[in-house]
C-alpha atoms as a PDB file:
ATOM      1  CA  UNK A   1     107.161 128.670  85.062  1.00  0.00           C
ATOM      2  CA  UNK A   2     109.519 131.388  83.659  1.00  0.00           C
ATOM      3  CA  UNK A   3     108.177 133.222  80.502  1.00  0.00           C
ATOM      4  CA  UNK A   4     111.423 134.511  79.366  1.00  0.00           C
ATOM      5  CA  UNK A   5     114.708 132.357  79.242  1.00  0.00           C
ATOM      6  CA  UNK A   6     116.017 135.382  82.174  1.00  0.00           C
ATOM      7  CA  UNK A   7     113.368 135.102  84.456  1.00  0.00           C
ATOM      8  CA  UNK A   8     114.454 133.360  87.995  1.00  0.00           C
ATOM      9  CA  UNK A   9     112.670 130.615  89.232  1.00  0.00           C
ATOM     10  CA  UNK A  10     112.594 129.631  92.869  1.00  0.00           C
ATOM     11  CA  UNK A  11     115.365 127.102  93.636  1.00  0.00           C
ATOM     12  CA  UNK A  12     115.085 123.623  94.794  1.00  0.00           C
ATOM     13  CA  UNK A  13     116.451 123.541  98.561  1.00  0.00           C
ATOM     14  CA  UNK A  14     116.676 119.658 100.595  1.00  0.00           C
ATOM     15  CA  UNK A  15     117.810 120.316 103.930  1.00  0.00           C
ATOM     16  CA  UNK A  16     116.210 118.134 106.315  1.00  0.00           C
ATOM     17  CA  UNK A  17     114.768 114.572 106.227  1.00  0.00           C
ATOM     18  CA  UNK A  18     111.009 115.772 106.464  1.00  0.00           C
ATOM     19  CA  UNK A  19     109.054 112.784 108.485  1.00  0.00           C
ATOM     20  CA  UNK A  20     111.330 113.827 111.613  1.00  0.00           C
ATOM     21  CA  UNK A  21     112.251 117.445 111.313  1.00  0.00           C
ATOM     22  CA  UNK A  22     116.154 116.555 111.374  1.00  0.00           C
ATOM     23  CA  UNK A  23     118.051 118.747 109.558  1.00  0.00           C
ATOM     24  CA  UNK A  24     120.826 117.724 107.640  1.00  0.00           C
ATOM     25  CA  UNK A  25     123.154 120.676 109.184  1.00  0.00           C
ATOM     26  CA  UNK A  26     122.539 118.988 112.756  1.00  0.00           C
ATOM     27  CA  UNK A  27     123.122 114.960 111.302  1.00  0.00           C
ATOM     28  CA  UNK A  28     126.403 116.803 109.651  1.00  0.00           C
ATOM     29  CA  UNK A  29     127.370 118.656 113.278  1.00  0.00           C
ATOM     30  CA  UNK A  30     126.893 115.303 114.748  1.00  0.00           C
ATOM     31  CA  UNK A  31     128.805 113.263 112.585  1.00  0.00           C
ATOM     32  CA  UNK A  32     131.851 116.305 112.965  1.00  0.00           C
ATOM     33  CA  UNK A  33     131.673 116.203 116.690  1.00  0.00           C
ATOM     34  CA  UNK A  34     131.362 112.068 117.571  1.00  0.00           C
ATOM     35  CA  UNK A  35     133.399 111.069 114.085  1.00  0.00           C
ATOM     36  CA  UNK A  36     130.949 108.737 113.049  1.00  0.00           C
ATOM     37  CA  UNK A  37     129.587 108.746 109.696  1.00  0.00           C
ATOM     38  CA  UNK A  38     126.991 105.497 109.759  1.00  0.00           C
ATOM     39  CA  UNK A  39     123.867 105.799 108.948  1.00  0.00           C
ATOM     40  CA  UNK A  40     122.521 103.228 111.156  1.00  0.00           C
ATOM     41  CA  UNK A  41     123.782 105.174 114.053  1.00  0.00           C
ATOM     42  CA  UNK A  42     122.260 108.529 112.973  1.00  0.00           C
ATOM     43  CA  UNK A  43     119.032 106.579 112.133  1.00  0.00           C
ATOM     44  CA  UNK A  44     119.502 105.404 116.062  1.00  0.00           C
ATOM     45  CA  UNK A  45     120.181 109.264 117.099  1.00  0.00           C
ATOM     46  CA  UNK A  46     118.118 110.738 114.741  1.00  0.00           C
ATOM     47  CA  UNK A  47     115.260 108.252 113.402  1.00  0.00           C
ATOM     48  CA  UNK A  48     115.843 109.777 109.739  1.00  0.00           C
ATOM     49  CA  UNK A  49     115.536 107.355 107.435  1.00  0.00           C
ATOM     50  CA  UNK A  50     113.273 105.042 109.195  1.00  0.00           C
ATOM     51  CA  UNK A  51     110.394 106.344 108.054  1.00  0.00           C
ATOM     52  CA  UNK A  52     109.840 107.271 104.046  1.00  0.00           C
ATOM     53  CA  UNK A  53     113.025 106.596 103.353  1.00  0.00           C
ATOM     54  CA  UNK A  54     112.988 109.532 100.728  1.00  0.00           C
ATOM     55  CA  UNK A  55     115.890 111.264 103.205  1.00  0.00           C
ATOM     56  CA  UNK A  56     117.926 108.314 102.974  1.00  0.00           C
ATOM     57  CA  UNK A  57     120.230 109.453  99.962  1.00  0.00           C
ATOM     58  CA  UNK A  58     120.497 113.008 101.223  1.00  0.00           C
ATOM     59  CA  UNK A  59     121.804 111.482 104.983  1.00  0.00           C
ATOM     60  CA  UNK A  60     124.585 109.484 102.868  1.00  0.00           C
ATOM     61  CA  UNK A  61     126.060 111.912 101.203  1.00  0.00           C
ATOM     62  CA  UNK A  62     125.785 114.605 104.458  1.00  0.00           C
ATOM     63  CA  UNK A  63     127.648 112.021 106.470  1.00  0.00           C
ATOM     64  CA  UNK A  64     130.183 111.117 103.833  1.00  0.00           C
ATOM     65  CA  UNK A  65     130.816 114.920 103.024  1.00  0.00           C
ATOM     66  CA  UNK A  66     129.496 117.402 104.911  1.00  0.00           C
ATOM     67  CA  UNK A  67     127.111 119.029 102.571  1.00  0.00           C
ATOM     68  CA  UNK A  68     123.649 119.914 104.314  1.00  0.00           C
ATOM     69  CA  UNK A  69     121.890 121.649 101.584  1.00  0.00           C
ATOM     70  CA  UNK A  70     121.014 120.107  98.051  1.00  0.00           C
ATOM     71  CA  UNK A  71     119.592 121.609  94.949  1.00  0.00           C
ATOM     72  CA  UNK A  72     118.675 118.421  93.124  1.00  0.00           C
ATOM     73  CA  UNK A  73     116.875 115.258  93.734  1.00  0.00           C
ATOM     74  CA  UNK A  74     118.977 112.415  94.652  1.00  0.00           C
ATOM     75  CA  UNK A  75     117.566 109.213  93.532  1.00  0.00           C
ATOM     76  CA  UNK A  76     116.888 106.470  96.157  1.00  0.00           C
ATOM     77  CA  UNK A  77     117.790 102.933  96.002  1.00  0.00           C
ATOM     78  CA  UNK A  78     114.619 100.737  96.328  1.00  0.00           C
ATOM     79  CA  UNK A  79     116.921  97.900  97.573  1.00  0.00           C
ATOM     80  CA  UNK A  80     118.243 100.626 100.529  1.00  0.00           C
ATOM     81  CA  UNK A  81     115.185 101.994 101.751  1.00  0.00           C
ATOM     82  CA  UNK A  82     114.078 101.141 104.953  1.00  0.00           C
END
């Protein structure tokens, strides 16, 4: 923890769904080169999101926009998880 409001703390960094060493870079390569942006098919290519589930919000958003890095926590839907 920071002891002065100036001191740097390490930043959060997401980038791959962790139970299958996918990053989110290569899901976001894949959906650019094959168009597709389902997550069923990258859970077929990738098997992200079949196991914890915990990647699940981070492969939505990478297919929907592109982004492969995130410095937050995205909450998961319960209901979603697989």
């Amino acid at each position: 923890m920071p002891t002065t409001p100036g001191e740097l703390r390490p930043q959060l960094r997401i980038d791959r769904c962790v139970c299958h060493d996918v990053t989110f870079r290569a899901l976001a390569e894949w959906s650019a080169s094959t168009g597709c942006r389902s997550v069923d098919e990258a859970a077929r290519e990738f098997k992200c999101t079949t196991s914890c589930g915990m990647c699940l919000p981070y492969v939505e958003r990478a297919l929907a926009t592109g982004q492969t890095v995130f410095h937050e926590i995205l909450p998961v839907r319960r209901s979603a998880a697989r």
